[in-house]
N, C-alpha and C. Protein backbone atom coordinates (compact mmCIF):
# COMPACT_ATOMS: atom_id res chain seq x y z
N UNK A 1 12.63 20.66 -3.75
CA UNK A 1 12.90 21.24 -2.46
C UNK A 1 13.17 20.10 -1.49
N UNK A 2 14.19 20.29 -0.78
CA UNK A 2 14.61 18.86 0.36
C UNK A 2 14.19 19.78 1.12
N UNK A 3 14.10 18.93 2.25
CA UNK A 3 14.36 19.18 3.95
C UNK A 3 14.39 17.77 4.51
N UNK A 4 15.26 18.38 5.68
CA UNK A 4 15.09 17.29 6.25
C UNK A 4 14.43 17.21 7.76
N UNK A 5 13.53 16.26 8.03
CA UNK A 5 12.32 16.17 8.66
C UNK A 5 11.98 17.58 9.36
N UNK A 6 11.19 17.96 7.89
CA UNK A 6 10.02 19.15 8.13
C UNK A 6 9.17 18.87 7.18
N UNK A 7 8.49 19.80 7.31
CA UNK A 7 6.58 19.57 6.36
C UNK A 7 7.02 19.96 5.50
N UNK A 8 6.85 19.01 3.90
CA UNK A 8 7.10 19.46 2.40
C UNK A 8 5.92 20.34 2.03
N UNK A 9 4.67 19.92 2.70
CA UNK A 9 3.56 20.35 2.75
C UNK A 9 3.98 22.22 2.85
N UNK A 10 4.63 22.36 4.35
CA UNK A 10 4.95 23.67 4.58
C UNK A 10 5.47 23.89 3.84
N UNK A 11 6.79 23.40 3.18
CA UNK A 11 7.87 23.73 2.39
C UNK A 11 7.47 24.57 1.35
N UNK A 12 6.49 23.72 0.21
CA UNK A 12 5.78 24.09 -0.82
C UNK A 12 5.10 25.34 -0.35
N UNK A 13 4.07 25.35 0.69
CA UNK A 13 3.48 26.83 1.20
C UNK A 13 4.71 27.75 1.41
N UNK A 14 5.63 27.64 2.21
CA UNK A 14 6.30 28.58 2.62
C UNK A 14 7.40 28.97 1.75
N UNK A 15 7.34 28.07 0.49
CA UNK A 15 8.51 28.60 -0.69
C UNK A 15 7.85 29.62 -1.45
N UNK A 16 6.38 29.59 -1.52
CA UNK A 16 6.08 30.67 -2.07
C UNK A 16 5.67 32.02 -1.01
N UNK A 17 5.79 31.72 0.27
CA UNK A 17 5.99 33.09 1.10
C UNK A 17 7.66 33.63 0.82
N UNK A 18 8.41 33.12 0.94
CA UNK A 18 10.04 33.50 0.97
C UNK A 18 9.97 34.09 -0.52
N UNK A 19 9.41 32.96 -1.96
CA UNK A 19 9.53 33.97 -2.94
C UNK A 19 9.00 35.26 -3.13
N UNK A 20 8.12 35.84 -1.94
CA UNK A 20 7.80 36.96 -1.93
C UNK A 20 8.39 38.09 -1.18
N UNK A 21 9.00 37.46 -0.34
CA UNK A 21 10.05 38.20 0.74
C UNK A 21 11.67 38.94 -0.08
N UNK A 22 11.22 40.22 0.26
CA UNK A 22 12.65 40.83 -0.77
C UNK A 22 13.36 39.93 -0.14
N UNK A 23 14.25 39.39 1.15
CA UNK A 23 15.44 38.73 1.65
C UNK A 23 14.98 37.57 1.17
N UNK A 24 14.37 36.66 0.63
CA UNK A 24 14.25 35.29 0.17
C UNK A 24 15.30 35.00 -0.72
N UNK A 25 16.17 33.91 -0.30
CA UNK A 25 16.90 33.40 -1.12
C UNK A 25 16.36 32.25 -2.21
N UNK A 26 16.61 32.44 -3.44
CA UNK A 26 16.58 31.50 -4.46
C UNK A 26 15.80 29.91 -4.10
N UNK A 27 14.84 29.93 -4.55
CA UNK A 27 14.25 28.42 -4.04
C UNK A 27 14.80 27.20 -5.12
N UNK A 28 14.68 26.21 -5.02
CA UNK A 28 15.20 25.03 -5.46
C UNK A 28 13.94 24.90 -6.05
N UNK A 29 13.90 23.76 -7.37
CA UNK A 29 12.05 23.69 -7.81
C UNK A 29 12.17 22.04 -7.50
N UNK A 30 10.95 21.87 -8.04
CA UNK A 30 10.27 20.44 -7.68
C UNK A 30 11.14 19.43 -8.20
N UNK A 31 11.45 18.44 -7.32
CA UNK A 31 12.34 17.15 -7.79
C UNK A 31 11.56 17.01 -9.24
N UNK A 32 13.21 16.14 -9.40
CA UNK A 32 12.53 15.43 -11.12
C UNK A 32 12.00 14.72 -10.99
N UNK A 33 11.77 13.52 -9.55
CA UNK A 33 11.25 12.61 -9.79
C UNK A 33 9.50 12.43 -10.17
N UNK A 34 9.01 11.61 -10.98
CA UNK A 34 7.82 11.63 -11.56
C UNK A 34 6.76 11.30 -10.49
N UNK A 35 5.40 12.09 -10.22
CA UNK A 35 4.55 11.42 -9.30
C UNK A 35 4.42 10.17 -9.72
N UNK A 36 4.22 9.31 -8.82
CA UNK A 36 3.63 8.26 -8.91
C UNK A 36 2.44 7.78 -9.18
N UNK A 37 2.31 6.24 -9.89
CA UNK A 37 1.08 5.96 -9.65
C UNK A 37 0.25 4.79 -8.60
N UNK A 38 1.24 4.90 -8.25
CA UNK A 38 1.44 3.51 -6.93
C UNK A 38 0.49 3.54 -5.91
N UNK A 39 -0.43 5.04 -5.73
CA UNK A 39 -1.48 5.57 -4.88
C UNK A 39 -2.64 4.39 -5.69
N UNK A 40 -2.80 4.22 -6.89
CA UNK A 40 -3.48 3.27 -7.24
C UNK A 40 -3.62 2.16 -7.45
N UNK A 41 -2.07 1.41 -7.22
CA UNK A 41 -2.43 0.17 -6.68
C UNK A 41 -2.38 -0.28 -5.54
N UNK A 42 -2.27 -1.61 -5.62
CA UNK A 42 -2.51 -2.54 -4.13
C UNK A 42 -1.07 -1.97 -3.69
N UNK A 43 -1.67 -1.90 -2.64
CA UNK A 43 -0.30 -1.42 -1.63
C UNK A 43 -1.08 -2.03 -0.12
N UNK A 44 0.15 -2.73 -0.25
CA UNK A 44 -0.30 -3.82 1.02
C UNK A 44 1.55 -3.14 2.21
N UNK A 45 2.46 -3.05 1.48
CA UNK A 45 4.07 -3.22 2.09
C UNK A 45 4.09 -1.31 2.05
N UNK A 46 5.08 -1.36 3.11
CA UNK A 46 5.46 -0.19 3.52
C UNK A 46 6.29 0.59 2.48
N UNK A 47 6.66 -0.25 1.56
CA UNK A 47 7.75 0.48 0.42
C UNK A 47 6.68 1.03 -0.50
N UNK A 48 5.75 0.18 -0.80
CA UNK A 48 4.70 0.96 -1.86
C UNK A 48 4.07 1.50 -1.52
N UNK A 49 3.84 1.96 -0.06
CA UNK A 49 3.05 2.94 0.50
C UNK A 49 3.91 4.21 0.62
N UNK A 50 5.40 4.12 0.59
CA UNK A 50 6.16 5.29 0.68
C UNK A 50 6.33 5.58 -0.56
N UNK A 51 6.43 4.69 -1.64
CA UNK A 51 6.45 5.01 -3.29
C UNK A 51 5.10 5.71 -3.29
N UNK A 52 3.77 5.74 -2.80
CA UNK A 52 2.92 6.27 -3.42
C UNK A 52 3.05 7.64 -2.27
N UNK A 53 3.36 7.80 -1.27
CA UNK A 53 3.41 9.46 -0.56
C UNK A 53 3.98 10.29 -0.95
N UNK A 54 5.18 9.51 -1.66
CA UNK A 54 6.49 10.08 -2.07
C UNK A 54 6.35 10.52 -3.89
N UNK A 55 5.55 10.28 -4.48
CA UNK A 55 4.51 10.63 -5.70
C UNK A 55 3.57 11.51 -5.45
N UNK A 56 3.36 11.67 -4.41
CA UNK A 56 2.01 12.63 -4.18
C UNK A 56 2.63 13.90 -3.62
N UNK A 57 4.03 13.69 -2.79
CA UNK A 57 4.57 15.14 -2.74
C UNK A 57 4.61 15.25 -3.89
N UNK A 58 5.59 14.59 -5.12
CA UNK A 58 6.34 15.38 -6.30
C UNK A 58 5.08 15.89 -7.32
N UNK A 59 3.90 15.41 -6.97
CA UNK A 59 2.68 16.11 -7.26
C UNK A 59 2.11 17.82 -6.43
N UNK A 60 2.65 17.44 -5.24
CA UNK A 60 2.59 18.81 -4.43
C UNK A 60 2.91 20.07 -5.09
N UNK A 61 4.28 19.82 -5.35
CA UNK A 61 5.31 20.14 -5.89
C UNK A 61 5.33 20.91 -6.96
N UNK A 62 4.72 20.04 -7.80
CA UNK A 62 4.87 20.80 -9.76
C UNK A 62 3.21 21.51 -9.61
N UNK A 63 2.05 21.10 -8.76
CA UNK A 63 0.88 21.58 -9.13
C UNK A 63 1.05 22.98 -8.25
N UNK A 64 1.21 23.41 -7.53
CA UNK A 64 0.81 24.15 -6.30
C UNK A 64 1.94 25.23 -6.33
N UNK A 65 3.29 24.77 -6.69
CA UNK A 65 4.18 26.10 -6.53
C UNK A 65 3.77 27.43 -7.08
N UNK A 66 3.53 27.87 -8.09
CA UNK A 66 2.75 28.91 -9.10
C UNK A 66 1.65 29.29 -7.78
N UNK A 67 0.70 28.79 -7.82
CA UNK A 67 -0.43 29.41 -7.52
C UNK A 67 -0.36 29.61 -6.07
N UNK A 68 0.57 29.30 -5.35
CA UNK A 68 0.84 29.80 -3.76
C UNK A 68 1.52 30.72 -4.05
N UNK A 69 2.85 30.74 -4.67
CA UNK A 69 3.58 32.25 -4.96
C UNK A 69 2.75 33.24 -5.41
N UNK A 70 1.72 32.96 -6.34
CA UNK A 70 0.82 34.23 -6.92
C UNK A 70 0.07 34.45 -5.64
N UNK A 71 -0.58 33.49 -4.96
CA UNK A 71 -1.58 33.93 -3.94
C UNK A 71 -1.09 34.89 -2.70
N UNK A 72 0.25 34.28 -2.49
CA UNK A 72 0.84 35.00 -1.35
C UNK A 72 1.15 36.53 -2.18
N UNK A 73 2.19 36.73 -3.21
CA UNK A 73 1.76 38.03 -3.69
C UNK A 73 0.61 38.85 -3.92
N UNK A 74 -0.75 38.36 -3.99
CA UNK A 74 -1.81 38.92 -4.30
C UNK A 74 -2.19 39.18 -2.77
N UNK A 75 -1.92 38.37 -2.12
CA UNK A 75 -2.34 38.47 -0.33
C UNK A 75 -2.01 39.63 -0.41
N UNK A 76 -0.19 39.95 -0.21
CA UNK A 76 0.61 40.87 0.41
C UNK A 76 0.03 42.52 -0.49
N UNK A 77 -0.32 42.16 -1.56
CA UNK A 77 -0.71 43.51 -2.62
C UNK A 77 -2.39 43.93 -2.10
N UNK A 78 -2.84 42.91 -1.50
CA UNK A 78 -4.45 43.55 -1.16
C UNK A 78 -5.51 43.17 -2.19
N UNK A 79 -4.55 42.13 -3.08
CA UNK A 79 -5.27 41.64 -4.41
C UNK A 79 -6.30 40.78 -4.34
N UNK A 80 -8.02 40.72 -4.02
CA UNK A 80 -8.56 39.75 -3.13
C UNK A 80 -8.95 39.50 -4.25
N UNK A 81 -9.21 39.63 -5.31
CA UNK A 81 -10.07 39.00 -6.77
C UNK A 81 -8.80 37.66 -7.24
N UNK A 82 -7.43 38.11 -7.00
CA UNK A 82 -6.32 37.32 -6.99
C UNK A 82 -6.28 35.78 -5.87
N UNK A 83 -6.36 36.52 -4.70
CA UNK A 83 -6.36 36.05 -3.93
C UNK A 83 -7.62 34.39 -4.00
N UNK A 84 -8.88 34.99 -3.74
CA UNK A 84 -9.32 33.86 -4.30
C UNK A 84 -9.46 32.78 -6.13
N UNK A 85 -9.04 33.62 -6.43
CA UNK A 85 -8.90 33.15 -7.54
C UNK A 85 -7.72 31.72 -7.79
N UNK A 86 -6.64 32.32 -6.72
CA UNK A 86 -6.00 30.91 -6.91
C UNK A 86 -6.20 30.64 -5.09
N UNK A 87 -6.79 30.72 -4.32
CA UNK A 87 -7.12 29.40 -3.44
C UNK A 87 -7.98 28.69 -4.26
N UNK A 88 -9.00 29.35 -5.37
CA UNK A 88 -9.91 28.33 -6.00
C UNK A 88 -9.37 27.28 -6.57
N UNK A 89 -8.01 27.52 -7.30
CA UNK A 89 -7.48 26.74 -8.03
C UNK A 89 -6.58 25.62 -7.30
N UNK A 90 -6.28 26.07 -6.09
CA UNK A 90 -5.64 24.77 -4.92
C UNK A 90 -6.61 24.63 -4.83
N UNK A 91 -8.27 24.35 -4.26
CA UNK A 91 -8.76 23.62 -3.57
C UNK A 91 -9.35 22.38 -4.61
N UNK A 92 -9.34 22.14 -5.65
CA UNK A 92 -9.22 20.64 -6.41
C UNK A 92 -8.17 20.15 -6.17
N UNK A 93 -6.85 20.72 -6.27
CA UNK A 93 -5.71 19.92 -6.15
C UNK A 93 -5.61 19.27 -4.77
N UNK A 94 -5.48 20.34 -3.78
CA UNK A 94 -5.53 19.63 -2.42
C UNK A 94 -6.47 18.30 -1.90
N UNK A 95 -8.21 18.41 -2.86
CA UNK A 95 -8.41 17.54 -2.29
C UNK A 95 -8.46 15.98 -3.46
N UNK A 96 -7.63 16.26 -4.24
CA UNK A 96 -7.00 15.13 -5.04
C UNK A 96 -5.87 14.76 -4.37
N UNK A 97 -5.17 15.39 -3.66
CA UNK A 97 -4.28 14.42 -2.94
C UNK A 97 -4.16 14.00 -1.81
N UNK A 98 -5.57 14.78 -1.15
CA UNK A 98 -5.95 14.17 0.09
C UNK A 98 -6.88 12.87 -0.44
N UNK A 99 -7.47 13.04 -1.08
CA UNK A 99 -8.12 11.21 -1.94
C UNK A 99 -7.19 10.30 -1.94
N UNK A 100 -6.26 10.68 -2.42
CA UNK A 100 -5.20 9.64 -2.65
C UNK A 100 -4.27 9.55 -1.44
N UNK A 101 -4.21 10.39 -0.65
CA UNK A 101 -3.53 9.74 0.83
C UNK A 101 -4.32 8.56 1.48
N UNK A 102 -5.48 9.44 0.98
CA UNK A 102 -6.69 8.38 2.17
C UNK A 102 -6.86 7.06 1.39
N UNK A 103 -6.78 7.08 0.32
CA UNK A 103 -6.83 5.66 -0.93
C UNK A 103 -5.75 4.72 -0.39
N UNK A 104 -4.51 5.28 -0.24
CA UNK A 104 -3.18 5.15 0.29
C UNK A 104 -3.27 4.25 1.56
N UNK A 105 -3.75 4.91 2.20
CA UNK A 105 -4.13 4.86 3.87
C UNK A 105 -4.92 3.60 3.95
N UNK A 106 -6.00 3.46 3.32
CA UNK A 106 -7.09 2.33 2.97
C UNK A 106 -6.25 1.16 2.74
N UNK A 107 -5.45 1.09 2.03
CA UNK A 107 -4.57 -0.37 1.54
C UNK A 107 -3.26 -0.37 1.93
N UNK A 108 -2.62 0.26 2.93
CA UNK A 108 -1.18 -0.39 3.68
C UNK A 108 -1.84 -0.86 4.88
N UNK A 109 -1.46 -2.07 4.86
CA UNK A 109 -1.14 -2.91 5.97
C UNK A 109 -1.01 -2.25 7.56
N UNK A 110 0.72 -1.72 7.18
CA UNK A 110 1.09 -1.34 8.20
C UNK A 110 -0.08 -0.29 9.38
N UNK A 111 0.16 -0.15 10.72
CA UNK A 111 -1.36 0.83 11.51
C UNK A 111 -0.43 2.06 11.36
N UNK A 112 0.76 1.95 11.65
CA UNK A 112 1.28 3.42 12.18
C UNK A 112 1.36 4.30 10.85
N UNK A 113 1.70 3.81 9.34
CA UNK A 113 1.94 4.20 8.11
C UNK A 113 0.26 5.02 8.00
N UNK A 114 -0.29 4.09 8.15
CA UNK A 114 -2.03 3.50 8.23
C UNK A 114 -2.65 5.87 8.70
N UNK A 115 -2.03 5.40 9.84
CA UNK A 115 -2.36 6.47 10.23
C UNK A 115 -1.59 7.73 10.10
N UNK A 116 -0.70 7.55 9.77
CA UNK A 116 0.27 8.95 9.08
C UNK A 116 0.09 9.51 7.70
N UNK A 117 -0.94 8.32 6.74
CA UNK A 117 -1.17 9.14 5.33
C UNK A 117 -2.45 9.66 5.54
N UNK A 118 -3.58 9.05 6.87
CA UNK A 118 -4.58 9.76 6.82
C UNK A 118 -4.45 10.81 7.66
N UNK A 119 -3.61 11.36 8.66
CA UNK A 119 -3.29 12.29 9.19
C UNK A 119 -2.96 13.51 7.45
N UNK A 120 -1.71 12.81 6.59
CA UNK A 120 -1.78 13.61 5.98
C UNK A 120 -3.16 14.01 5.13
N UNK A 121 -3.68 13.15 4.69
CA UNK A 121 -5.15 13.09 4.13
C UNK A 121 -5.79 14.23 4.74
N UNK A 122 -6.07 14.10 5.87
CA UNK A 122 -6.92 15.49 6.72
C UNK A 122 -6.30 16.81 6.53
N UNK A 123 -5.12 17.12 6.31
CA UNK A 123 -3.97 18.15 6.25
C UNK A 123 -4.35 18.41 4.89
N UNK A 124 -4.23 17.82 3.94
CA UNK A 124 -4.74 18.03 2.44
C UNK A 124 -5.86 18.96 2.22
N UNK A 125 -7.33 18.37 2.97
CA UNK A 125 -8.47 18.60 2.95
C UNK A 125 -8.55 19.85 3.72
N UNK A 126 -8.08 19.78 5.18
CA UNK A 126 -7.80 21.50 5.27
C UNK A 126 -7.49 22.32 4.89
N UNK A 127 -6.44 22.21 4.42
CA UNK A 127 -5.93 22.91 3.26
C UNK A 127 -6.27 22.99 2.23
N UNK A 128 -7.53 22.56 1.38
CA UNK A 128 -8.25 23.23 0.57
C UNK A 128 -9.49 24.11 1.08
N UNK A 129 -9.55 24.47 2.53
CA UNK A 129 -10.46 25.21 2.92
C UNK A 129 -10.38 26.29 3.37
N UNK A 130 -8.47 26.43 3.22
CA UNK A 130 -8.51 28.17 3.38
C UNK A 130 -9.06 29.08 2.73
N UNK A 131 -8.87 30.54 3.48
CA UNK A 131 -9.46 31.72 2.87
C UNK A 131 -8.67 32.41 2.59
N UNK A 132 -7.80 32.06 3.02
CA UNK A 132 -5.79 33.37 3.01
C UNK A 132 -4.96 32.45 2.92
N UNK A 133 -4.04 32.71 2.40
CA UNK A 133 -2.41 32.36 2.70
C UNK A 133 -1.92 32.08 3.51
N UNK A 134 -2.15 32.98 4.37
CA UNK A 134 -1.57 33.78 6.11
C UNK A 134 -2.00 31.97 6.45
N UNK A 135 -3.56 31.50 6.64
CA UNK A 135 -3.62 30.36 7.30
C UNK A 135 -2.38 29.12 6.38
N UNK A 136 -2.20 28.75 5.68
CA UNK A 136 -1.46 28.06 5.16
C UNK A 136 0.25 27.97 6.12
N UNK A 137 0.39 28.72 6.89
CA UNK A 137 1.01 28.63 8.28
C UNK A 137 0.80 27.67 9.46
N UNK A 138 -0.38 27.31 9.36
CA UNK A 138 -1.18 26.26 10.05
C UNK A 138 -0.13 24.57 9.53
N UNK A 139 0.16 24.11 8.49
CA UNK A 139 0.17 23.02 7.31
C UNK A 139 1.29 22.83 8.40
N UNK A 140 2.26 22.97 8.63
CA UNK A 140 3.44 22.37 9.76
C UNK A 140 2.30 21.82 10.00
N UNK A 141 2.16 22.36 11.36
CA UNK A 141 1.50 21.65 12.43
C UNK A 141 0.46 20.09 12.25
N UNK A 142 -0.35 20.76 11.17
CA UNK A 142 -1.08 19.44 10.42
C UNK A 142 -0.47 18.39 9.79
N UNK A 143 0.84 18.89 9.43
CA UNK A 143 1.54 17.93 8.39
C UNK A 143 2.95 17.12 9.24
N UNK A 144 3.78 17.49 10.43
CA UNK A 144 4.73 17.32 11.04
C UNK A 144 5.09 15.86 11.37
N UNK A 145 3.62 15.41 12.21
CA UNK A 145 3.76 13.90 12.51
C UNK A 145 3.75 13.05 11.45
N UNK A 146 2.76 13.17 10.43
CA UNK A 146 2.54 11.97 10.15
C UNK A 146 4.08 11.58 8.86
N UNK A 147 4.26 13.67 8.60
CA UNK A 147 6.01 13.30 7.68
C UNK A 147 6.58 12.17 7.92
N UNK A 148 6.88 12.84 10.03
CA UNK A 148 8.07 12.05 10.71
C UNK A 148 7.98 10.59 10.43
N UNK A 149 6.72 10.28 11.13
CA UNK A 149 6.84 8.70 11.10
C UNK A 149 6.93 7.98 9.36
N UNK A 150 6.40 8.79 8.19
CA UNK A 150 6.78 8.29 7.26
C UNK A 150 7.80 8.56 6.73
N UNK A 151 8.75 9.55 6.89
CA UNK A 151 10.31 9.46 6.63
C UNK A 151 10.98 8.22 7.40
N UNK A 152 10.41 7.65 9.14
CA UNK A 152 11.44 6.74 9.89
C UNK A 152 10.85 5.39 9.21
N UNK A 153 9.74 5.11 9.16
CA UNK A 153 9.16 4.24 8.24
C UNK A 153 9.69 3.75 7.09
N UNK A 154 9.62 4.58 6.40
CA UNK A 154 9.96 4.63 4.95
C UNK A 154 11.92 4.29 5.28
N UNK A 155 12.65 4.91 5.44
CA UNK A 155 14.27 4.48 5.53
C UNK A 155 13.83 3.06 6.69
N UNK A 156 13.15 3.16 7.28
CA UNK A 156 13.39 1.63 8.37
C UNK A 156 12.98 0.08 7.19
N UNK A 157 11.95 0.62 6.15
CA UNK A 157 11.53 -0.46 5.04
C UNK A 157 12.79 -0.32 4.23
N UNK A 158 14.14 0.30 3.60
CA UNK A 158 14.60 0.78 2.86
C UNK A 158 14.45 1.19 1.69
N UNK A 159 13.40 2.54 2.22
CA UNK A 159 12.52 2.88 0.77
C UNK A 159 13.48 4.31 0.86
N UNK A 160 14.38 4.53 -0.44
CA UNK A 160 14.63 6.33 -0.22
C UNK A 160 13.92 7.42 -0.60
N UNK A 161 13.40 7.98 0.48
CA UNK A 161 12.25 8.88 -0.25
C UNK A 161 13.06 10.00 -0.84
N UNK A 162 12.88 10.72 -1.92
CA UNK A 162 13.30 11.77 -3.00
C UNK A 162 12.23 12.93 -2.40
N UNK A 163 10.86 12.94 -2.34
CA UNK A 163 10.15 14.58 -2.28
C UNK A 163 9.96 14.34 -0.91
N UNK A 164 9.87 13.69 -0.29
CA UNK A 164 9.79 14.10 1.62
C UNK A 164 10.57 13.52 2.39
N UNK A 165 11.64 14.24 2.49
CA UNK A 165 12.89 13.79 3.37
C UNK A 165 13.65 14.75 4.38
């Protein structure tokens, strides 16, 4: 799924609201590119800090699509045994990649990067504390800034990001 500067975060949530929407057009699936493992090393430079954000979307991506489309269908059906059943199953994932933003966050250099993966970090962790779907509407808002500055970041280092662009 591309966009360009909006929340992949949302994207991923809101591709599985549209796949539930009779008018939803056809979604695109998760880049090919492979998560990374770059969240675990030294990342001191702005390029390996965008190699490891940019791994942790395409992790977004392949873990989470399924179980937001089922959840939002189970929402919309009144299905609450459904319903929590897969927020249960996002809330490990979410806060595995809020670990690894904040891991992220811990070892770039850069302040402004610094503070845009732990912005996303917190966005992660909220987002394993919903109770509905419906809140997963919230994830823009949590997720918007810290995208921006790591999409202008990331092309200002000449890093091309592939899952958040």
């Amino acid at each position: 799924m591309r966009r360009t500067a909006a929340s992949v975060l949302l994207t991923v949530v809101m591709a599985g609201v549209a796949a539930c929407s009779d008018e939803a057009a056809p979604q695109a699936g998760p880049s090919a590119v492979p998560a990374s493992s770059a969240a675990s090393d030294v990342i001191g430079s702005v390029p390996a800090a965008c190699e490891a954000a940019d791994g942790l979307y395409a992790t977004l991506n392949e873990q989470t699509q399924g179980h937001i489309q089922r959840g939002f269908e189970a929402e919309k059906r009144g299905d609450k045994a459904t319903v929590a059943e897969e927020l249960a199953a996002l809330e490990p994932m979410f806060l595995a990649v809020a670990a690894k933003f904040a891991e992220a966050s811990d070892r770039v250099a850069d302040a402004e990067v610094k503070v845009a993966l732990r912005d996303l970090s917190d966005a992660a962790v909220a987002g394993s504390t919903f109770t509905k779907f419906s809140e997963f509407g919230s994830m823009q808002q949590l997720t918007v800034s810290g995208e921006l500055v790591l999409i202008r970041r990331c092309r200002d280092a000449g890093y091309n990001m592939v899952n958040l662009v």
